[in-house]
N, C-alpha and C. Protein backbone atom coordinates (compact mmCIF):
# COMPACT_ATOMS: atom_id res chain seq x y z
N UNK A 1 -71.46 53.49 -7.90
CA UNK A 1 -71.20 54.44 -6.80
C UNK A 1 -70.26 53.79 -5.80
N UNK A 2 -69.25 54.44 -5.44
CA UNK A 2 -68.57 54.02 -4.85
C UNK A 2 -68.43 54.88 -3.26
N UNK A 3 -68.57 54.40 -2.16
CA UNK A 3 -68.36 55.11 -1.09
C UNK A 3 -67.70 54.61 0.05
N UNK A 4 -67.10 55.20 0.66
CA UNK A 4 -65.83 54.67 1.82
C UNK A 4 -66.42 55.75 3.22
N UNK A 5 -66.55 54.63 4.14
CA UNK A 5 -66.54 54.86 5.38
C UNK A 5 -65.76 55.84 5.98
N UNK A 6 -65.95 57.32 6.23
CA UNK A 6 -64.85 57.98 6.96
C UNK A 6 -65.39 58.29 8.00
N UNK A 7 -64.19 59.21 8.96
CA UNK A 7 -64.80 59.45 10.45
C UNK A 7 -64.28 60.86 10.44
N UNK A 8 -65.19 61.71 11.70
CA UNK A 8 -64.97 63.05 11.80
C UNK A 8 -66.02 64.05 10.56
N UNK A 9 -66.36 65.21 10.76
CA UNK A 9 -67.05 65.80 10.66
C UNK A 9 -66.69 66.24 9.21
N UNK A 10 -67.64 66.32 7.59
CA UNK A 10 -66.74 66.70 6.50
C UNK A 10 -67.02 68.44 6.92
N UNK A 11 -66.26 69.09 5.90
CA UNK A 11 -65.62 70.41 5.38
C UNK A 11 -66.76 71.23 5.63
N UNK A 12 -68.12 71.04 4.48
CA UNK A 12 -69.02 72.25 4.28
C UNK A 12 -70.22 72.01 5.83
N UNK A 13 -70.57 71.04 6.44
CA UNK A 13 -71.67 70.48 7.44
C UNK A 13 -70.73 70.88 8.61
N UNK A 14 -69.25 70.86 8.77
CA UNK A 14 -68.50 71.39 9.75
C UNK A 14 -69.00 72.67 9.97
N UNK A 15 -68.58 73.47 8.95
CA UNK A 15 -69.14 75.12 8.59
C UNK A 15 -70.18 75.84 8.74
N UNK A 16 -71.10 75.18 8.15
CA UNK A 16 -72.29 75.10 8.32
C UNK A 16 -72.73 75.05 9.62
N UNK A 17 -72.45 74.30 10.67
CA UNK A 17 -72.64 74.32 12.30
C UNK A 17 -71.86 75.53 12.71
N UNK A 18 -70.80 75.73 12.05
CA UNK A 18 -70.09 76.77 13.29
C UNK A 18 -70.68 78.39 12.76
N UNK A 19 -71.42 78.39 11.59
CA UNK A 19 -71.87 79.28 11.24
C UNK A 19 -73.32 79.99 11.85
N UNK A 20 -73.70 78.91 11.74
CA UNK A 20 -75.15 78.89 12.55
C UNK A 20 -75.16 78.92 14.09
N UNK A 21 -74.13 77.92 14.46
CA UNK A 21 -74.45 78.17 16.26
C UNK A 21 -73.51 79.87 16.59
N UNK A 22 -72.45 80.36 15.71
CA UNK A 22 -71.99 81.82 16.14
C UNK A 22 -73.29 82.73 15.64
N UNK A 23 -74.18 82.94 14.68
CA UNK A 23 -75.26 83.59 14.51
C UNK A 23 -76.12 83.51 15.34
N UNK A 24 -76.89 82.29 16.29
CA UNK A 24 -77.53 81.97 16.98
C UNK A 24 -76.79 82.55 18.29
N UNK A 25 -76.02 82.62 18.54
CA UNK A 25 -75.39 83.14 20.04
C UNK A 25 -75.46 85.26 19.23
N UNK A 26 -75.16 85.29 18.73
CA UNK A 26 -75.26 86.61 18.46
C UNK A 26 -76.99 87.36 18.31
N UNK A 27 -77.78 86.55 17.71
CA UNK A 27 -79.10 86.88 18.26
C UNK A 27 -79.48 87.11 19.43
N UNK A 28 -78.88 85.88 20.32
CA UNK A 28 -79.32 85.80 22.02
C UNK A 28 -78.79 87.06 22.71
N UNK A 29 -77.70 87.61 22.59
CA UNK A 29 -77.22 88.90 23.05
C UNK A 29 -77.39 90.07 22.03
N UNK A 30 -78.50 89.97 20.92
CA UNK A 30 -78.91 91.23 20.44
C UNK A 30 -79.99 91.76 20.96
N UNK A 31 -79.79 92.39 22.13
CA UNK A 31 -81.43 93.04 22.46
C UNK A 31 -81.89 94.18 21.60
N UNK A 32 -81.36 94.64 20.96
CA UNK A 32 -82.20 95.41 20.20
C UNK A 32 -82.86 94.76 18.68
N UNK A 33 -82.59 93.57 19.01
CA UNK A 33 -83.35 92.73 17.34
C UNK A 33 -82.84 93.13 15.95
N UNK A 34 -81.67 93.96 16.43
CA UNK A 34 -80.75 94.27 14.85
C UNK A 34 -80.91 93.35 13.89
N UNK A 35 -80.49 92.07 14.42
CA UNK A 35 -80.02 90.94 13.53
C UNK A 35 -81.24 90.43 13.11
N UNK A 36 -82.61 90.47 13.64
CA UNK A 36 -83.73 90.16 13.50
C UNK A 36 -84.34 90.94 12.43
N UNK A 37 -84.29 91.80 12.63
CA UNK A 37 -84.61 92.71 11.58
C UNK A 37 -84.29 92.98 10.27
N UNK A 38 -82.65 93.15 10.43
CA UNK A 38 -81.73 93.20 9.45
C UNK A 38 -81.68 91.71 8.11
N UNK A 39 -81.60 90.82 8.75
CA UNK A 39 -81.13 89.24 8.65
C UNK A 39 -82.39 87.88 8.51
N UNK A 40 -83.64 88.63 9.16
CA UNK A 40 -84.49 87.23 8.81
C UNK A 40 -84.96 87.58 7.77
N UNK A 41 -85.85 87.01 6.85
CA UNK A 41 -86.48 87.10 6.18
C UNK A 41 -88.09 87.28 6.24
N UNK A 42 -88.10 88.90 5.60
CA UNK A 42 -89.21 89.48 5.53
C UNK A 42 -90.13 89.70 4.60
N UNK A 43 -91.58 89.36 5.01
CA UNK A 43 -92.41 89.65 3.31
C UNK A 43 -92.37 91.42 2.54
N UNK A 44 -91.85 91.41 1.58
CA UNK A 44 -91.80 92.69 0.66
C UNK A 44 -92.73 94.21 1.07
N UNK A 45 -94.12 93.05 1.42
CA UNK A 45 -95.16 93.67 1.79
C UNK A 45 -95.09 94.61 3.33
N UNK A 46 -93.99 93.95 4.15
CA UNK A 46 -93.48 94.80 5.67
C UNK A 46 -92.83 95.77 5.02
N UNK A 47 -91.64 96.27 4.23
CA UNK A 47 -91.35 97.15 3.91
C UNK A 47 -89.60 96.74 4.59
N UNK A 48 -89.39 96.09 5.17
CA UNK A 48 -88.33 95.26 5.75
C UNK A 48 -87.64 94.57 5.03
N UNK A 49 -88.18 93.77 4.00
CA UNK A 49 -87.31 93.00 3.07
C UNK A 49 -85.93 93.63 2.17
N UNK A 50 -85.32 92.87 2.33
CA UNK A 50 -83.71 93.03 2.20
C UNK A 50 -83.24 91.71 0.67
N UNK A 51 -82.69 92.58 -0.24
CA UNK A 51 -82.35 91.24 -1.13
C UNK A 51 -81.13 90.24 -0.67
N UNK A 52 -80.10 90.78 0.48
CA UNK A 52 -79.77 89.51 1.09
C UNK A 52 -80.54 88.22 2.16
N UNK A 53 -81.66 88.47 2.59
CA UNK A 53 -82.57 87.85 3.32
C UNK A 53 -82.72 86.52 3.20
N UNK A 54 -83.04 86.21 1.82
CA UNK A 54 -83.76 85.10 1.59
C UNK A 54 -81.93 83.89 1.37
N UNK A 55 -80.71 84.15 1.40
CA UNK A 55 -79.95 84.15 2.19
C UNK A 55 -79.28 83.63 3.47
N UNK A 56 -79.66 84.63 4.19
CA UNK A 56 -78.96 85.03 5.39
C UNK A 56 -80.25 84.55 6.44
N UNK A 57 -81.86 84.34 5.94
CA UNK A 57 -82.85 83.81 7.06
C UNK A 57 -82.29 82.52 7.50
N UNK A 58 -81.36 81.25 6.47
CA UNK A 58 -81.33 80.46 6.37
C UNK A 58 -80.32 79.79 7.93
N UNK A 59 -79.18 81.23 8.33
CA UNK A 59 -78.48 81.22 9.51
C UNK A 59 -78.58 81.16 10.21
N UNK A 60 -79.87 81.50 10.85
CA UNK A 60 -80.99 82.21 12.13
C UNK A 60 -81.63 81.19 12.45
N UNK A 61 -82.25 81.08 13.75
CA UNK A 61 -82.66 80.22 14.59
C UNK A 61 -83.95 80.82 15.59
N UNK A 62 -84.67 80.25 15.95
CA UNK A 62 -85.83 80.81 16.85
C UNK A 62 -85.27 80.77 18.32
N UNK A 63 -85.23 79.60 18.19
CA UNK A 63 -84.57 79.36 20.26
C UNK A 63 -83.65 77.76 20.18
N UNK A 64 -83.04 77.29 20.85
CA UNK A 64 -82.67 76.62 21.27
C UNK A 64 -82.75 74.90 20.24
N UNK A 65 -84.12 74.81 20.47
CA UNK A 65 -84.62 73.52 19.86
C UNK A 65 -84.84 73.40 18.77
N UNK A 66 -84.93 74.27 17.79
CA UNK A 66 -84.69 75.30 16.29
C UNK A 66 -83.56 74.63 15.79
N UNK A 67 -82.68 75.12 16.34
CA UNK A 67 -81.60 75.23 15.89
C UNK A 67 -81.05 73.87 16.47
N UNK A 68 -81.10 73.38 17.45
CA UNK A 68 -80.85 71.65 17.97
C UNK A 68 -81.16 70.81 16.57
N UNK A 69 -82.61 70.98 16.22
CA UNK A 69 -83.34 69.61 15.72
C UNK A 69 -82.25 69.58 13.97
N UNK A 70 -82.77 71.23 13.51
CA UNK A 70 -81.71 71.09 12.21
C UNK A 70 -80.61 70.88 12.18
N UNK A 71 -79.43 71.24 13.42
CA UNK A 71 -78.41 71.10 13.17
C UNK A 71 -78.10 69.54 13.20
N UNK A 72 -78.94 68.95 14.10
CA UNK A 72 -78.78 67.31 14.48
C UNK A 72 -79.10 66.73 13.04
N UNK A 73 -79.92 67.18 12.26
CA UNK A 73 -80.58 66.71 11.09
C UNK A 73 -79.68 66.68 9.71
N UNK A 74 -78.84 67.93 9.98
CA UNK A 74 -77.82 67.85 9.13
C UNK A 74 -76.70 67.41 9.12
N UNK A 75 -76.63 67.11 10.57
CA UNK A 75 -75.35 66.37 11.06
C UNK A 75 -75.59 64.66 10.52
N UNK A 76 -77.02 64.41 10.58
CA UNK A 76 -77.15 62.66 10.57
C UNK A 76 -76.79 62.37 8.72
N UNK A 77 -77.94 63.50 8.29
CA UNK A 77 -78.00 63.29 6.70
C UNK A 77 -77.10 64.19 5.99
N UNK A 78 -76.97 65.10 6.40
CA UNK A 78 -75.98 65.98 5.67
C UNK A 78 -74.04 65.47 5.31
N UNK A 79 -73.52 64.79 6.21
CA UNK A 79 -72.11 64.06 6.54
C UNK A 79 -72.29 63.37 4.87
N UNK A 80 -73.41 62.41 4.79
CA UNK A 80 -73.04 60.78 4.45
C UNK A 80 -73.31 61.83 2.94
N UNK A 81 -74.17 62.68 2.81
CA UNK A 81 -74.86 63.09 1.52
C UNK A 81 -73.34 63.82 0.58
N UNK A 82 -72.85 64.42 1.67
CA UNK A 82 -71.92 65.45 1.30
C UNK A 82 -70.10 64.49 0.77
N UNK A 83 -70.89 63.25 1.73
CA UNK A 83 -69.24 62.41 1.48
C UNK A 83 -69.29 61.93 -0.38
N UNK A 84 -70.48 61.80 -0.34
CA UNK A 84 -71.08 61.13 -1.57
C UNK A 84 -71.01 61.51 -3.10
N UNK A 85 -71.48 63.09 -3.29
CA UNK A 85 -71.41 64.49 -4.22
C UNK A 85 -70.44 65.21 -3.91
N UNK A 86 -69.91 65.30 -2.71
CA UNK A 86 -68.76 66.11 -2.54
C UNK A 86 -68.95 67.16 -2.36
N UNK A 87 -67.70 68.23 -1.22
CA UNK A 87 -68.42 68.88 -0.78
C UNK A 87 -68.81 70.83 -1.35
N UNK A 88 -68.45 70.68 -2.54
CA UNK A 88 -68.23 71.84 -3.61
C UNK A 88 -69.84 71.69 -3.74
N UNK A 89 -70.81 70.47 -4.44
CA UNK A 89 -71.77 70.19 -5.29
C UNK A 89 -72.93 70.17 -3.44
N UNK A 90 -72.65 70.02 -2.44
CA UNK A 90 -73.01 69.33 -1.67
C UNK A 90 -73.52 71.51 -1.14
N UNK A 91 -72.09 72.03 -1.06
CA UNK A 91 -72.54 73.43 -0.69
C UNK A 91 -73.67 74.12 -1.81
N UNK A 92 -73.80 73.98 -2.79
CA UNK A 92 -74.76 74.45 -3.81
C UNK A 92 -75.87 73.68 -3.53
N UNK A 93 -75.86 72.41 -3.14
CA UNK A 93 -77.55 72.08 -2.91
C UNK A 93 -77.96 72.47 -1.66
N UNK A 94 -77.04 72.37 -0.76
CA UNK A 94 -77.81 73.56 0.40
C UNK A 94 -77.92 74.43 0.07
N UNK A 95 -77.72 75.85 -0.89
CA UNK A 95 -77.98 76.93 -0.52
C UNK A 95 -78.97 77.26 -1.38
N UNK A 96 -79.06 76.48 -2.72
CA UNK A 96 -80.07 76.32 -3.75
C UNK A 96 -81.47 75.58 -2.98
N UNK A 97 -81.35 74.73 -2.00
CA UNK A 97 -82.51 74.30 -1.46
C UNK A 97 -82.85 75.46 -0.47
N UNK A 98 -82.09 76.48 0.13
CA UNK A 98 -82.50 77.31 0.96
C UNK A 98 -83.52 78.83 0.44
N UNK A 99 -82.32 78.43 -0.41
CA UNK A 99 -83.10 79.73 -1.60
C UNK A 99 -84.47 79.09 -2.15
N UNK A 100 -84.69 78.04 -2.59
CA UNK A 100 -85.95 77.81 -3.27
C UNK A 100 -86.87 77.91 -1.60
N UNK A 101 -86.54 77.52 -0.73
CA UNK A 101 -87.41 77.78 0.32
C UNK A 101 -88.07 78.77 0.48
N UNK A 102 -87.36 79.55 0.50
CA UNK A 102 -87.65 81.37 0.78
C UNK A 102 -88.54 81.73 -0.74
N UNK A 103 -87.84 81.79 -1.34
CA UNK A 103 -89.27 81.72 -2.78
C UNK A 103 -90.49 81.46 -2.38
N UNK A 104 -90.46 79.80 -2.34
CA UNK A 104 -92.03 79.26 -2.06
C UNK A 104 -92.41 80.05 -1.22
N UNK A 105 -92.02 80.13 -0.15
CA UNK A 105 -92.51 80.40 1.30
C UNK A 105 -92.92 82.05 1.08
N UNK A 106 -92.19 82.98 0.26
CA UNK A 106 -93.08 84.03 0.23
C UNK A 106 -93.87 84.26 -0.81
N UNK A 107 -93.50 83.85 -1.83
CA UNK A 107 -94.74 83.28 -2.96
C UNK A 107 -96.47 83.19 -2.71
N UNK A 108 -96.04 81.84 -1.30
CA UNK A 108 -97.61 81.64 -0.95
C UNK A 108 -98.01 82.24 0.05
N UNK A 109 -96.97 83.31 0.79
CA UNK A 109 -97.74 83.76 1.64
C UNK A 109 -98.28 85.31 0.55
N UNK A 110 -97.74 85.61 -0.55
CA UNK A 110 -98.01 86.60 -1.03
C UNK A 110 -99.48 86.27 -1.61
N UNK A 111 -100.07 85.40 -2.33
CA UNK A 111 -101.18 84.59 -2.18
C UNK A 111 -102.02 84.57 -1.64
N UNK A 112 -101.82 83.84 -0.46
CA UNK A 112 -103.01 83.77 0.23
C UNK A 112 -102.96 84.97 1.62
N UNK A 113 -102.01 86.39 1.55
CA UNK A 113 -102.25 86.98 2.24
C UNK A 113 -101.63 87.14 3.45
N UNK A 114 -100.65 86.48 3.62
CA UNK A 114 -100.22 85.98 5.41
C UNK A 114 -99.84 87.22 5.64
N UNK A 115 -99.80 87.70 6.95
CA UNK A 115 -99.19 88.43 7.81
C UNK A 115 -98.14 88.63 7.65
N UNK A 116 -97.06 89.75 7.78
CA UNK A 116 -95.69 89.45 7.45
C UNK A 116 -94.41 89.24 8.83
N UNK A 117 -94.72 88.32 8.98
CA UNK A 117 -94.57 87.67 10.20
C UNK A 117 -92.51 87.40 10.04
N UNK A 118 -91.23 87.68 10.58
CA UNK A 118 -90.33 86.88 9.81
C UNK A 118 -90.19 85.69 10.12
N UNK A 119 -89.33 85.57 9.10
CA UNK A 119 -89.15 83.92 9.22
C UNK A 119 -87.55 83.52 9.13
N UNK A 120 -86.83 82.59 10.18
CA UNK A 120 -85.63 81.98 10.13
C UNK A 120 -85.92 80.42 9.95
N UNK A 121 -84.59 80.26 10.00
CA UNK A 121 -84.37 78.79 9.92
C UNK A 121 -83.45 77.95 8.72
N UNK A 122 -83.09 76.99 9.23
CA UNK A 122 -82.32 76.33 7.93
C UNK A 122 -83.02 74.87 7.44
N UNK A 123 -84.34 74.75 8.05
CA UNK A 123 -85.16 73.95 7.60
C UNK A 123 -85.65 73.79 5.85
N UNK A 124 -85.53 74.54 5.53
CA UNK A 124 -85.84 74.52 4.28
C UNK A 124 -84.85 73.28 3.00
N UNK A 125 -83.54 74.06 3.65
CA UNK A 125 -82.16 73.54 3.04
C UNK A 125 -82.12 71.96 3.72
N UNK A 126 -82.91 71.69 5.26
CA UNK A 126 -82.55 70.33 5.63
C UNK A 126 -83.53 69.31 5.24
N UNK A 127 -84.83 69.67 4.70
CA UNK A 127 -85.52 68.81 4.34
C UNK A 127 -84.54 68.85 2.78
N UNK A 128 -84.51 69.35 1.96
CA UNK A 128 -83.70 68.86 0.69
C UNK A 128 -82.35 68.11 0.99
N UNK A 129 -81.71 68.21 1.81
CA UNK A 129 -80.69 67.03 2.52
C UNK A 129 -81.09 66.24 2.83
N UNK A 130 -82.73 66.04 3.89
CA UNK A 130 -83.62 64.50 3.99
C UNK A 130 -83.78 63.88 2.53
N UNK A 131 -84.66 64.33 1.72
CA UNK A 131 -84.55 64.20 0.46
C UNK A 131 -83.33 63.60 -0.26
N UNK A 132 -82.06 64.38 -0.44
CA UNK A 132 -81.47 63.69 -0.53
C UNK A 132 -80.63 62.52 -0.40
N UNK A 133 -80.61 62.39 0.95
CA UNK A 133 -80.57 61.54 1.45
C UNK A 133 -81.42 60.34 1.37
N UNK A 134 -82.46 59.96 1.52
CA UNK A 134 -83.35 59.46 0.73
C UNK A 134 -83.44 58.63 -0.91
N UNK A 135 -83.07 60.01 -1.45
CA UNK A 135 -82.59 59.42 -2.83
C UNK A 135 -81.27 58.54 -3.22
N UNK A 136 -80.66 58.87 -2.29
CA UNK A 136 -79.27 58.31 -2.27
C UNK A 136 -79.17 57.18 -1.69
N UNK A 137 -80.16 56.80 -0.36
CA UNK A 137 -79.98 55.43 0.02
C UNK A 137 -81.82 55.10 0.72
N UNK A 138 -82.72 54.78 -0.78
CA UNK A 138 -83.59 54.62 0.03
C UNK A 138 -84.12 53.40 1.03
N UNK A 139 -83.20 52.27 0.73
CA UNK A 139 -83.63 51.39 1.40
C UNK A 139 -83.45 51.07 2.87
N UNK A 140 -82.09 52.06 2.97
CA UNK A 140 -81.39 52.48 4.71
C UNK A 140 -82.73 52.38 5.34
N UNK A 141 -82.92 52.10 6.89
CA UNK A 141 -83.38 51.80 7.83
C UNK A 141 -82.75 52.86 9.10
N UNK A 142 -83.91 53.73 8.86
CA UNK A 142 -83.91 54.48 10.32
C UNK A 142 -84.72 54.12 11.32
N UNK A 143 -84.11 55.19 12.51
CA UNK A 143 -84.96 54.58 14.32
C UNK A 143 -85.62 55.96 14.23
N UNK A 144 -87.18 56.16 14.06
CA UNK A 144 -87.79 57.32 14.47
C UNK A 144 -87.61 57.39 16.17
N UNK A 145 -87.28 58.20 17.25
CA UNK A 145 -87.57 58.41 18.53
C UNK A 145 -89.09 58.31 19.03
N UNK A 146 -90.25 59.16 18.16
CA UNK A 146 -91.38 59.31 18.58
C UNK A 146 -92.31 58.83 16.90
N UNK A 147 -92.51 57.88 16.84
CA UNK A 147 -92.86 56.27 17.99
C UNK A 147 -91.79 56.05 17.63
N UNK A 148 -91.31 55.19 18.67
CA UNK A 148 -90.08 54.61 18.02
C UNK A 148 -90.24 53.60 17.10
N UNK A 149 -90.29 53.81 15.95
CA UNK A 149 -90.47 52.50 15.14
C UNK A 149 -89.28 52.72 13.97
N UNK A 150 -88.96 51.66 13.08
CA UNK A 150 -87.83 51.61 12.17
C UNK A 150 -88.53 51.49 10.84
N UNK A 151 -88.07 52.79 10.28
CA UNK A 151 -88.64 52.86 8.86
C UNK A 151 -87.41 52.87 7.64
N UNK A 152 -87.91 52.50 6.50
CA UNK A 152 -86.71 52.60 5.30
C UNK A 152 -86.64 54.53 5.05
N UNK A 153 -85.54 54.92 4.73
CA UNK A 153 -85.21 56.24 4.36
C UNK A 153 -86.13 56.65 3.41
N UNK A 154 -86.91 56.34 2.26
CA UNK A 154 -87.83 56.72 1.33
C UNK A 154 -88.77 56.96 2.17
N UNK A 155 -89.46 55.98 2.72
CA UNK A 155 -90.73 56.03 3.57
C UNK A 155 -91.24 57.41 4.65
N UNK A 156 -89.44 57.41 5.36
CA UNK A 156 -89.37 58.27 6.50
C UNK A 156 -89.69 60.07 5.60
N UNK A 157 -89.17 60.06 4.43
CA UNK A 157 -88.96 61.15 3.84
C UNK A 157 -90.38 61.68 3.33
N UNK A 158 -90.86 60.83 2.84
CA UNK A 158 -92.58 60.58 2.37
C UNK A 158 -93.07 60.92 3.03
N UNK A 159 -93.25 60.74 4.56
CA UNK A 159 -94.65 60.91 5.61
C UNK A 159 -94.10 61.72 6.29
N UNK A 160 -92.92 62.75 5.86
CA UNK A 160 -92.29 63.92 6.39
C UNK A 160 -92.96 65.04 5.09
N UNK A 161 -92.65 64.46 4.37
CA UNK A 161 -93.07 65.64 2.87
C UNK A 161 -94.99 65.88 2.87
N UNK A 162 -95.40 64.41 3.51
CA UNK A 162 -96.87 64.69 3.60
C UNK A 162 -97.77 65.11 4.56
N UNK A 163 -96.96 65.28 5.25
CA UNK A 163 -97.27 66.29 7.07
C UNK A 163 -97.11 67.37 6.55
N UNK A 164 -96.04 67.56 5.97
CA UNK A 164 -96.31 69.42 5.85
C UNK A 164 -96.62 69.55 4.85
N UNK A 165 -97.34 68.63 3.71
CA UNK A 165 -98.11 69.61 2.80
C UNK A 165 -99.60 69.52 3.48
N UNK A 166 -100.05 68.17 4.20
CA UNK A 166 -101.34 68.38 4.90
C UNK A 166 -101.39 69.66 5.51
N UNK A 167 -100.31 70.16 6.35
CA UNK A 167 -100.14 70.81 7.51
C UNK A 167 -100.30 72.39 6.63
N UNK A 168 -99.55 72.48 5.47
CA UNK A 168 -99.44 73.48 4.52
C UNK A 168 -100.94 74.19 4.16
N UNK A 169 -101.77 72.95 3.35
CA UNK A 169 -102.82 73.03 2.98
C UNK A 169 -104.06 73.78 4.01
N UNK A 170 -103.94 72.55 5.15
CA UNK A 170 -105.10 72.83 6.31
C UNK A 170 -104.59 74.28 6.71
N UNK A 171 -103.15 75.04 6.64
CA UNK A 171 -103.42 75.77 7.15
C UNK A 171 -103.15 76.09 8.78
N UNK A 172 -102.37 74.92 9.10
CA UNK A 172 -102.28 75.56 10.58
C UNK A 172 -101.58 76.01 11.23
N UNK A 173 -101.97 76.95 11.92
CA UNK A 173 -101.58 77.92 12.51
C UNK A 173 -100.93 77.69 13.90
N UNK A 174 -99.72 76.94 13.59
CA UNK A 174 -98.67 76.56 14.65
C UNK A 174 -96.70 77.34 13.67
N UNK A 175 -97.18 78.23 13.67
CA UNK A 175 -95.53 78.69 13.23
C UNK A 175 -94.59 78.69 12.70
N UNK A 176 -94.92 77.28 11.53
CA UNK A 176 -93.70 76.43 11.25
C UNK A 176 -94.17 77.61 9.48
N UNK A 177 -93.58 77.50 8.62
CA UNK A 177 -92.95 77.59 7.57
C UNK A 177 -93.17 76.27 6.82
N UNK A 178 -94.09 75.71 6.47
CA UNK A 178 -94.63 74.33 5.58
C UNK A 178 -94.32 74.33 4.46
N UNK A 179 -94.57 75.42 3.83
CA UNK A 179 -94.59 75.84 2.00
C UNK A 179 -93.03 75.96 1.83
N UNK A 180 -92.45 76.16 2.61
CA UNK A 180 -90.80 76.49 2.69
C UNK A 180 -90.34 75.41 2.51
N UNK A 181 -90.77 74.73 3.84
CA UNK A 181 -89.70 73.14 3.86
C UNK A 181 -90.48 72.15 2.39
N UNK A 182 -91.79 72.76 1.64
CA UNK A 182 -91.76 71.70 0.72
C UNK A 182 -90.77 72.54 -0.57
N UNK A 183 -90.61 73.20 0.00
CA UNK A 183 -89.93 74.41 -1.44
C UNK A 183 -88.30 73.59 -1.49
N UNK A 184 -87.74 73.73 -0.44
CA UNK A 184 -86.72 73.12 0.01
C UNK A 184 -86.51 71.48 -0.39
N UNK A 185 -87.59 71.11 -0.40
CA UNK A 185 -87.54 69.36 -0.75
C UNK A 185 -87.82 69.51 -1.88
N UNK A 186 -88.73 70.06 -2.69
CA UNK A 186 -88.54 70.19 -4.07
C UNK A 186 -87.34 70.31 -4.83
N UNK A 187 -86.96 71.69 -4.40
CA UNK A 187 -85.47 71.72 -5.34
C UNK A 187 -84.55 71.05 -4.52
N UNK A 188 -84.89 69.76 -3.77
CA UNK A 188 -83.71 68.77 -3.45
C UNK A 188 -83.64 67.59 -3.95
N UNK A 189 -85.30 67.68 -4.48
CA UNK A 189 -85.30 66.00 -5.47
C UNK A 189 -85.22 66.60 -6.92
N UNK A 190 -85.00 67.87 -7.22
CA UNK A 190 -85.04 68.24 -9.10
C UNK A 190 -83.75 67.86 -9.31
N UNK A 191 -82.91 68.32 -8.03
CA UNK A 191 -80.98 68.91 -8.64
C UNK A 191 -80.92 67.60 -8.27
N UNK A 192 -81.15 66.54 -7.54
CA UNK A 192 -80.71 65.21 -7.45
C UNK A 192 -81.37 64.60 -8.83
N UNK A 193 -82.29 64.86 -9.46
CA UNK A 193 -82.73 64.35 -10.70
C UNK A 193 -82.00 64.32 -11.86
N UNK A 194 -81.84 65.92 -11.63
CA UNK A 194 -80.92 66.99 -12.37
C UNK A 194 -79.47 66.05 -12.97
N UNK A 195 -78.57 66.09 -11.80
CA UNK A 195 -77.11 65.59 -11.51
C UNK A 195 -77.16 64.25 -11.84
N UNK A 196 -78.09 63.45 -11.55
CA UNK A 196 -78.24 61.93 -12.00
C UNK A 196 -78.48 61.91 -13.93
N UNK A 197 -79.48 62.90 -14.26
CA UNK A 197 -79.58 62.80 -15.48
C UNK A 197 -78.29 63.33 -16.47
N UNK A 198 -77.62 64.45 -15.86
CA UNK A 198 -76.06 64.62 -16.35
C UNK A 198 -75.25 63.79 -16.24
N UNK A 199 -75.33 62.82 -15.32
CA UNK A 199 -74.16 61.75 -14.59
C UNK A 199 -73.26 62.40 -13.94
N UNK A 200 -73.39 63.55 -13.37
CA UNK A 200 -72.26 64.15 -12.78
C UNK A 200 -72.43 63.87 -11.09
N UNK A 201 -73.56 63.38 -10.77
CA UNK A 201 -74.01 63.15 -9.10
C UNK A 201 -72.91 63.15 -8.39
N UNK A 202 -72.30 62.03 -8.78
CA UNK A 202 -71.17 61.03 -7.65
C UNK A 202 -70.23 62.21 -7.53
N UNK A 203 -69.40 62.24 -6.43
CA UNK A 203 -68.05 63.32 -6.37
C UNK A 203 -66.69 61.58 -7.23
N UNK A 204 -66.22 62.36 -8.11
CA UNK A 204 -65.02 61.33 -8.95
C UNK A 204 -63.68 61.41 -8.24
N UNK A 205 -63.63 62.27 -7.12
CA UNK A 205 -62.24 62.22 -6.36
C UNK A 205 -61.87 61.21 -5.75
């Protein structure tokens, strides 16, 4: 594997931000919840669901800090992942990790019953970028903020994947989309399995 240090923002994680923060400003001045309605993703069972949804939830944002934490998240892991696979192979595992999100995530709420509550976010697609990321350099050394302590990239990814399946399992009832973001990390460690077992991973440009 060969990789070179560049600077400035790549192609698809550029896009990807300017896509999401113009959707996110267009929510804030939709008072009538068009875009909410139209655009998040809804269980089948509301009568709301849309086959572009599972999609287009991935654009959408709750408030402010939503849309902060993923975009920061994709900005840290998403750059180095995308310099790496390139950014053709790099746009298909985001949208393939977004899409498997939305699956899981209404799968189990079809299951066990949930409310049909919608759901945004691009969390799904950024834990399979943690993930990848991860896979790609697990021995890297990150700074968690809260605690601040310094963990290797495998580790950090691990006790991220096992919070929200605890969190999944128990069941709690704080808002987040759990079954999603593991849906999302799933199909981010198969297609990294995937691409490694083809040998096609690396971008050859």
């Amino acid at each position: 594997m060969y990789y070179q240090e560049q600077r400035g923002f790549t192609t698809i994680v550029k896009n990807l931000l300017l896509i999401n923060i113009i959707v996110f400003a267009g929510i804030y001045l939709d008072n009538s919840y068009f875009m909410t309605k139209t655009f998040a993703l809804w269980a089948p069972s509301t009568g709301l669901f849309r086959a572009w949804q599972p999609l287009t939830y991935m654009f959408m944002h709750a408030n402010f800090w939503h849309i902060f934490f993923n975009m920061y998240t994709l900005v840290i892991f998403g750059m180095v992942t995308e310099r790496i696979i390139g950014s053709r192979k790099f746009l298909i595992f985001y949208l393939v990790c977004g899409l498997a999100a939305a699956a899981v995530h209404l799968g189990v709420n079809a299951l066990m019953g949930s409310p049909g509550y919608p759901t945004v976010g691009a969390s799904g697609a950024i834990y399979g970028v943690l993930i990848a990321y991860a896979m790609l350099f697990p021995e890297s050394r990150m700074m968690l903020l809260f605690p601040p302590v310094v963990l290797k990239a495998k580790w950090l990814a691990a006790i991220f994947i096992g919070i929200e399946l605890l969190s999944g399992v128990l069941g709690t009832a704080d808002g987040i989309a759990h079954f999603a973001h593991l849906g999302g990390a799933l199909a981010g460690w198969l297609l990294i399995l995937f691409w490694k077992h083809q040998g096609t991973l690396f971008d050859r440009n």
